[in-house]
Protein backbone atom coordinates (compact mmCIF):
# COMPACT_ATOMS: atom_id res chain seq x y z
CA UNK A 1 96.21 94.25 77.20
CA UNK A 2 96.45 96.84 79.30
CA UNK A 3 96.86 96.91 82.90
CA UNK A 4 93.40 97.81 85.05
CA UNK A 5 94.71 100.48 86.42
CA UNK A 6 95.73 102.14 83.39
CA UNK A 7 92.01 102.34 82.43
CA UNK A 8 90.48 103.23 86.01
CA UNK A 9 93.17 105.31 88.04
CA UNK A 10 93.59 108.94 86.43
CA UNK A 11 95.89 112.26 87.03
CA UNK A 12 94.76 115.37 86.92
CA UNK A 13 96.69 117.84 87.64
CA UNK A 14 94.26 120.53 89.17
CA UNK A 15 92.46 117.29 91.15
CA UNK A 16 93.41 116.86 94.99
CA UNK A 17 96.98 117.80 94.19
CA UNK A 18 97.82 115.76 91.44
CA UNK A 19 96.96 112.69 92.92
CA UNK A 20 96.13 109.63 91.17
CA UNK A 21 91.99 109.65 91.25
CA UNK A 22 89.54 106.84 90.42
CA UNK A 23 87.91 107.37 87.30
CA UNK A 24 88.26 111.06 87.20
CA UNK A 25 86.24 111.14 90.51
CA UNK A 26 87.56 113.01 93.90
CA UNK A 27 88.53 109.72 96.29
CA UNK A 28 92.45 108.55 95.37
CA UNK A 29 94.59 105.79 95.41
CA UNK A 30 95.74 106.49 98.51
CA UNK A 31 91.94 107.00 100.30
CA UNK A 32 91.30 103.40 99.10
CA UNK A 33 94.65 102.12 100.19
CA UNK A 34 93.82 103.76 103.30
CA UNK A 35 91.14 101.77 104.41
CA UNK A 36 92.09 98.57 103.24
CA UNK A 37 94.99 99.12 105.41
CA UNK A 38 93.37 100.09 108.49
CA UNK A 39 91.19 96.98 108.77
CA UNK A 40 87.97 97.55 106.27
CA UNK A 41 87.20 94.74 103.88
CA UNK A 42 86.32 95.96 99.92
CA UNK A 43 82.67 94.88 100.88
CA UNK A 44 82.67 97.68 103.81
CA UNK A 45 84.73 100.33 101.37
CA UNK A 46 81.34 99.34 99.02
CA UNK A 47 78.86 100.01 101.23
CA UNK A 48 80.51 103.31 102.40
CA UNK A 49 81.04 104.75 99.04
CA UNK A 50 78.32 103.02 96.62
CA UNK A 51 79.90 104.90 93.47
CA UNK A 52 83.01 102.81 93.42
CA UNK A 53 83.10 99.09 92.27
CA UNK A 54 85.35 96.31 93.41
CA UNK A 55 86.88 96.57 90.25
CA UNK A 56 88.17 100.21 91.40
CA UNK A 57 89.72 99.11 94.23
CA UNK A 58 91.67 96.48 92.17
CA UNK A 59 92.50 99.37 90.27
CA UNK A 60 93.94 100.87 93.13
CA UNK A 61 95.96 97.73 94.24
CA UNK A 62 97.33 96.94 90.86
CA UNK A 63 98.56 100.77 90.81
CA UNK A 64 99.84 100.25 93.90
CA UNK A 65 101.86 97.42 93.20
CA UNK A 66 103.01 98.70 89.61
């Protein structure tokens, strides 16, 4: 089975430099890892952007930690 973020987290190459995206979309890895980092919980990162899912920011901590 494949890891979660192999089927969430993509990389295109013409998308905010190359960075790794969420599902194709326009936030990254790194925008996710962000805010976790400075303090918000996944419930806040929700409410803020109500296109992503906690399973994206999973996504973004199992790429992370891969």
């Amino acid at each position: 089975m494949a890891p979660l973020h192999e089927k969430l987290i993509t990389i295109e190459p013409g998308k905010r430099g190359g960075k790794p995206c969420i599902r194709g979309m326009r936030i990254t890895v790194y925008d996710v890892l962000e805010y976790l980092s400075s303090g918000m919980s996944q419930g806040e990162i929700l409410d803020d952007f109500p296109y992503l899912t906690a399973e994206d920011i999973q996504a973004c901590l199992s790429f992370a930690a891969a």
